[in-house]
Structures are given as structure tokens and as C-alpha cells.
Protein backbone atom coordinates (compact mmCIF):
# COMPACT_ATOMS: atom_id res chain seq x y z
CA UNK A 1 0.00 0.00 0.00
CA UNK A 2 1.42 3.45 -0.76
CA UNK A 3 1.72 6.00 1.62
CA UNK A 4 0.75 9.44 0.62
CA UNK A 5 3.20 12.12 2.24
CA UNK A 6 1.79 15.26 2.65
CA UNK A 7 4.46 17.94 1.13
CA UNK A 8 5.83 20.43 2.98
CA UNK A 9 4.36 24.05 3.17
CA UNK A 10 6.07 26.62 1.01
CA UNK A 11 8.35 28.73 3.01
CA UNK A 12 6.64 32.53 2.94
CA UNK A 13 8.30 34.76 0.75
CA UNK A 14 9.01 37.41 2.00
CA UNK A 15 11.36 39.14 -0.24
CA UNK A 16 8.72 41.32 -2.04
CA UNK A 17 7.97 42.17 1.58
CA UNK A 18 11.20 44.55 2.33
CA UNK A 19 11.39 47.34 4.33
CA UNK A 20 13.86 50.26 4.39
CA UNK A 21 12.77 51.13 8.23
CA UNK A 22 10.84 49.80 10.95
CA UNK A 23 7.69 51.09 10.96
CA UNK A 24 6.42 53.19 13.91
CA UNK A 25 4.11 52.15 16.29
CA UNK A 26 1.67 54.66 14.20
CA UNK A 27 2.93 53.35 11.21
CA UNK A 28 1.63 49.97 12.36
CA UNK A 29 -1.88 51.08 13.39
CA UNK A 30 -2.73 52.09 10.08
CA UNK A 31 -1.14 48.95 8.46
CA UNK A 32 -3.66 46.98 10.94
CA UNK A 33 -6.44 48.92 9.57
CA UNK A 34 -6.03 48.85 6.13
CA UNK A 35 -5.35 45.07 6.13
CA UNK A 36 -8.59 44.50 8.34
CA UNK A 37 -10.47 46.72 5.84
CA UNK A 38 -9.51 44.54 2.95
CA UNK A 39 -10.15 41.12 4.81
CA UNK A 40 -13.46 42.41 4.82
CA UNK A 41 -13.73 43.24 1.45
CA UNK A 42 -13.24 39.72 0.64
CA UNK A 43 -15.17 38.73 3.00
CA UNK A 44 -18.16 40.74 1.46
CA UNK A 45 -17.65 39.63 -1.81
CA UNK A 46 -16.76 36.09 -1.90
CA UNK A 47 -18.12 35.38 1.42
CA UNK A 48 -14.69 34.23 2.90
CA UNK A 49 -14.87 32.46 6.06
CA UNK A 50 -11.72 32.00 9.14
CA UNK A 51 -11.72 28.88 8.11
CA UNK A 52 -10.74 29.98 4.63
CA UNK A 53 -8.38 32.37 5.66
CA UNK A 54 -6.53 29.75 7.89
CA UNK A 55 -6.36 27.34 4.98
CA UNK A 56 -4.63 30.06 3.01
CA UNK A 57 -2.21 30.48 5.85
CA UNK A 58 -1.65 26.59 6.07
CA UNK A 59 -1.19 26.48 2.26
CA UNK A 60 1.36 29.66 2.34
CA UNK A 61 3.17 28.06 5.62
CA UNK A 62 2.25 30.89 8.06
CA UNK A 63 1.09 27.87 11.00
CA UNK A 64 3.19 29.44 13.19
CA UNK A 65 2.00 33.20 12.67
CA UNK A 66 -1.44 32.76 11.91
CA UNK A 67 -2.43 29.25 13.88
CA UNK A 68 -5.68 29.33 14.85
CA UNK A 69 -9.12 31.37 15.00
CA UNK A 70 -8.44 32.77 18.26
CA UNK A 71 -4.80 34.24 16.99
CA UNK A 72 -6.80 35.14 13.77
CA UNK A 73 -9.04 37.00 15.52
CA UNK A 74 -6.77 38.63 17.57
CA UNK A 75 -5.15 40.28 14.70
CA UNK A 76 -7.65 41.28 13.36
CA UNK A 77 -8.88 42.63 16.28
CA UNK A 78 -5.51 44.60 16.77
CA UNK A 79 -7.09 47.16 14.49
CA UNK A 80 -7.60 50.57 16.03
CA UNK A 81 -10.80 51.01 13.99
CA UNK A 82 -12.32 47.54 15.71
CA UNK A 83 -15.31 47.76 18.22
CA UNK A 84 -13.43 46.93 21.90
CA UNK A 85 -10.90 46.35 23.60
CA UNK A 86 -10.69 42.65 23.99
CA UNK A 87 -8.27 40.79 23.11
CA UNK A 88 -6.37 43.68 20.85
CA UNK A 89 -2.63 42.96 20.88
CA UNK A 90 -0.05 45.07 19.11
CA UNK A 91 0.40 43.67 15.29
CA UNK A 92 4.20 43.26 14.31
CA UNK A 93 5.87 43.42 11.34
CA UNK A 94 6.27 39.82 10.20
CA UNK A 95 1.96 39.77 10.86
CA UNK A 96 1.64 42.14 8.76
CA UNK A 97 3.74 40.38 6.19
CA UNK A 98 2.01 37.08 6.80
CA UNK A 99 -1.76 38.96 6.24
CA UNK A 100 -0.63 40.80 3.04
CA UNK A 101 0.70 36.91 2.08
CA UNK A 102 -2.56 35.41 3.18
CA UNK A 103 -4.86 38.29 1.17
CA UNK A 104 -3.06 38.27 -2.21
CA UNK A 105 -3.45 34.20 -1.67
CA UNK A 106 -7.28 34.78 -1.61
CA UNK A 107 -7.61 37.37 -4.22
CA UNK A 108 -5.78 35.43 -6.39
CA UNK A 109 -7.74 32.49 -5.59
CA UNK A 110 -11.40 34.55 -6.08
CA UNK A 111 -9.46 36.59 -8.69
CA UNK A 112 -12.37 35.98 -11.43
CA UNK A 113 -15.28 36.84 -9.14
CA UNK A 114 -13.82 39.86 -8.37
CA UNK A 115 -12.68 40.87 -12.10
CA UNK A 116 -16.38 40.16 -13.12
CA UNK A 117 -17.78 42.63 -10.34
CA UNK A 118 -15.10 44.90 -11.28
CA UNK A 119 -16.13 44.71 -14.73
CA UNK A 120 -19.60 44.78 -13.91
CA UNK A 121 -18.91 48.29 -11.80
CA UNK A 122 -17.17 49.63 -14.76
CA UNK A 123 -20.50 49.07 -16.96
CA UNK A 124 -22.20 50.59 -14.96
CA UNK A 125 -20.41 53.60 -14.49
CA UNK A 126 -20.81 53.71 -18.46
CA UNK A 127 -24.28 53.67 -18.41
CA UNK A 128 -24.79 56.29 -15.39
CA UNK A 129 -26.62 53.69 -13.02
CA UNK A 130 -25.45 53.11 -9.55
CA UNK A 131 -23.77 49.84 -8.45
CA UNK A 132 -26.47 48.40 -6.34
CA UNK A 133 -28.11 47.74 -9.46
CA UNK A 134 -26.51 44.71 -10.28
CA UNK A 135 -27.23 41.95 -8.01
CA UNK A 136 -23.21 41.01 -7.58
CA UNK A 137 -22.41 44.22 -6.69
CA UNK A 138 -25.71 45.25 -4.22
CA UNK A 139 -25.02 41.85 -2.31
CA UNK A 140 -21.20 43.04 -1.92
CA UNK A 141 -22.29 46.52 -0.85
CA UNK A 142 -24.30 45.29 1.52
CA UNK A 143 -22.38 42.81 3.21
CA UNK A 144 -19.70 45.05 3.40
CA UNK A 145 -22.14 48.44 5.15
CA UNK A 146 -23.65 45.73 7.59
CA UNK A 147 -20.30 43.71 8.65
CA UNK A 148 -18.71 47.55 8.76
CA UNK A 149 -21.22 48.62 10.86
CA UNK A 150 -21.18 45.43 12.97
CA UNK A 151 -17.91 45.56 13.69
CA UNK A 152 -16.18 49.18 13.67
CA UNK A 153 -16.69 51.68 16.50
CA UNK A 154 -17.77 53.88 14.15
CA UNK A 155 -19.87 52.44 11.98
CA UNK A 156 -23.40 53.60 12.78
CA UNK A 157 -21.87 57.40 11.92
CA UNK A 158 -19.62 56.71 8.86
CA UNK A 159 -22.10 57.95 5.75
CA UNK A 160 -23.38 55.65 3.55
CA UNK A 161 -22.01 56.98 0.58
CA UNK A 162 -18.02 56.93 2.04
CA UNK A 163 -18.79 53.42 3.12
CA UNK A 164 -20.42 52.61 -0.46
CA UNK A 165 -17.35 54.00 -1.99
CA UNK A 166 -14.93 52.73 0.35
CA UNK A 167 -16.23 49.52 -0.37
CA UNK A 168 -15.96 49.47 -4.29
CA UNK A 169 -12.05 50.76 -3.83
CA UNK A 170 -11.21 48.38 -1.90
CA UNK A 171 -12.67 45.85 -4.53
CA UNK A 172 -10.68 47.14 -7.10
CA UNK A 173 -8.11 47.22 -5.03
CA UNK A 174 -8.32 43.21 -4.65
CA UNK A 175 -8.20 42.54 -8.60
CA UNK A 176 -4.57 43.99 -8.51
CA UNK A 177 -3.87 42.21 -5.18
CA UNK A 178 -4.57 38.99 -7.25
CA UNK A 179 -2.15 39.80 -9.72
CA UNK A 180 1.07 37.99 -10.45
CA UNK A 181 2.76 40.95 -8.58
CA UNK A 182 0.15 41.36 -6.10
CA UNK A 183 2.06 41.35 -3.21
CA UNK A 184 4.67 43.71 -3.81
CA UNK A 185 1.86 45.92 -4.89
CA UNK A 186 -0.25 45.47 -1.52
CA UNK A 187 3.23 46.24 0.44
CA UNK A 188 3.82 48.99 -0.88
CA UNK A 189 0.50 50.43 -1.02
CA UNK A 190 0.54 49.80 2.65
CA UNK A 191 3.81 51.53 3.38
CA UNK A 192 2.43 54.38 1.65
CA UNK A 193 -0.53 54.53 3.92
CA UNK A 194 0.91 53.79 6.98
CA UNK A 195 2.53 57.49 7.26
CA UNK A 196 -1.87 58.80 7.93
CA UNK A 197 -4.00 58.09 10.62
CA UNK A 198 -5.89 55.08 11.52
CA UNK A 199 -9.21 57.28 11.17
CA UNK A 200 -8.04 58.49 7.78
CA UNK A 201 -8.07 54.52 5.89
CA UNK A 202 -12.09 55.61 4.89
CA UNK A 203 -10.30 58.51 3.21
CA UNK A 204 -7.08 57.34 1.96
CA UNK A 205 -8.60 54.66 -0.33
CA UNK A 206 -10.71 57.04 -2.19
């Protein structure tokens, strides 16, 4: 009888993930909201679950960073636009490496659901009629205004409209996160960010 051996886990590659100097602890708030923000982007859209995103961190061999739904959570949670205080711990560096990994894994994965809601967006735009109009696109928007609003301390004042728009930058966002040079392009993105405040992430993706 054969044995099947399971192979071993990629090591993370980290390369495209360089940094030319540690980022301040403000630095790092902002880099925990904008990568909670997307999470829940793809969460909206393709209806990603933990279990999903731990897969993608088995897959990418981040075990030991991202190893179960309570340390899932708990990064997540570290961002500074989260509801509460429990369980929030201070996100480092190689986290923040390991969630850009783990997001450009699932974009890439649910690359052509998000191209065709991209592409639907863009027709509509054409054709002067607002997103919600399509049913792709009115399920994403509201999945992503209702976990938002669930979730963020301040998401029963955020206007719709920032939240609407928000929402379809951040899915545009993802079809260039699934790219064959997604990461590097996240990374950066995020560096670039990470100099505003927390509060500004509504802002800065518009």
C-alpha cells in the first residue's frame, strides 16, 4: 500500500515584503487597519470564512504566525478602527507580512469573481446607473455596510455613501492584489498609507 506524504508548506516569501525602516508604532496602526479593511472586502464579496483564511495560511506556511481562530481574531482585532478592547494585541511586522501573504493568496484564488464585479462596476459607471443595481455588486455593498457597521466603532456614523465608496475601492483594489505581482503591490501600497492616521483609511482609499 502506498503512503501518501503530505508535502511540505512553502516557506513565505518574504522578499517582495522589504522594508527600508521599521515602521512606527503609528505606522503599524494604520497597516492593521487597512489590512482589516480589505479582509473584509473579501469577506463581502466572496463570502470568505476564518476557516478559509486559515487554509490560506496553512497552504502559504504561516502555522506558526497565523495558527488558529483565536490568533486570527486577535489580529484582526488589533485594528484601532475595531469595536473593543478585547483581546487587541499590538500587530508586528512579520503579521503584517504574513496577512498581506494570506490576502493576495485569496484574491488570487477569487481573482475571477472579483474581475467580473469589477467589470460589472465599470458598466455601470458607463451607463450612469449606480452599483447596487446589479445583483453582484448590491449583495457586496451590503455585506460590506452591515459587517462595517457590525464591527467598527464607528460604523453607525460613517455615511453611507463613504462606506459605499470605500467599499468598491477596496474591490478594485483586490483585482490587482490577485495579480502575479500582487504582493509587492499590496506592500507597498501599505507603506504608503501607513505614514496617515488610523481614522483616515475611509479617506485614503478614495
Amino acid at each position: 500500500m502506498t503512503s501518501i506524504v503530505k508535502p511540505p508548506s512553502p516557506a513565505p516569501n518574504w522578499e517582495e515584503l522589504s522594508l527600508t525602516s521599521q515602521p512606527d508604532p503609528e505606522q503599524l496602526d494604520n497597516i492593521k487597519a487597512q489590512l482589516d479593511l480589505i479582509l473584509l472586502a473579501l469577506e463581502a464579496i466572496a463570502g470568505i470564512s476564518s476557516e478559509a483564511m486559515l487554509q490560506a495560511a496553512a497552504d502559504l506556511g504561516l502555522e506558526s504566525v497565523v495558527a488558529d481562530r483565536v490568533s486570527l481574531w486577535r489580529l484582526r482585532q488589533s485594528s484601532p478602527l475595531r469595536k473593543g478592547q478585547g483581546g487587541r494585541k499590538k500587530l508586528d511586522v512579520e503579521e503584517a507580512r504574513a496577512l498581506s501573504l494570506i490576502i493576495c493568496h485569496l484574491a488570487k484564488q477569487h481573482n475571477e469573481l472579483v474581475r467580473r464585479a469589477v467589470a460589472l462596476l465599470e458598466q455601470l459607471a458607463e451607463q450612469n446607473r449606480e452599483p447596487h443595481q446589479a445583483s453582484l455588486l448590491g449583495n457586496y455593498l451590503d455585506a460590506f455596510h452591515n459587517t462595517y457597521q457590525e464591527r467598527m466603532e464607528d460604523g453607525e456614523t460613517v455615511p453611507t455613501e463613504i462606506l459605499t465608496h470605500l467599499a468598491l475601492k477596496l474591490l478594485i483594489d483586490l483585482l490587482f492584489y490577485g495579480s502575479s505581482n500582487g504582493v509587492r503591490r499590496l506592500w507597498l501600497i501599505l507603506l504608503e498609507r501607513s505614514i496617515q492616521s488610523p481614522q483616515s483609511s475611509l479617506t485614503s482609499h478614495a
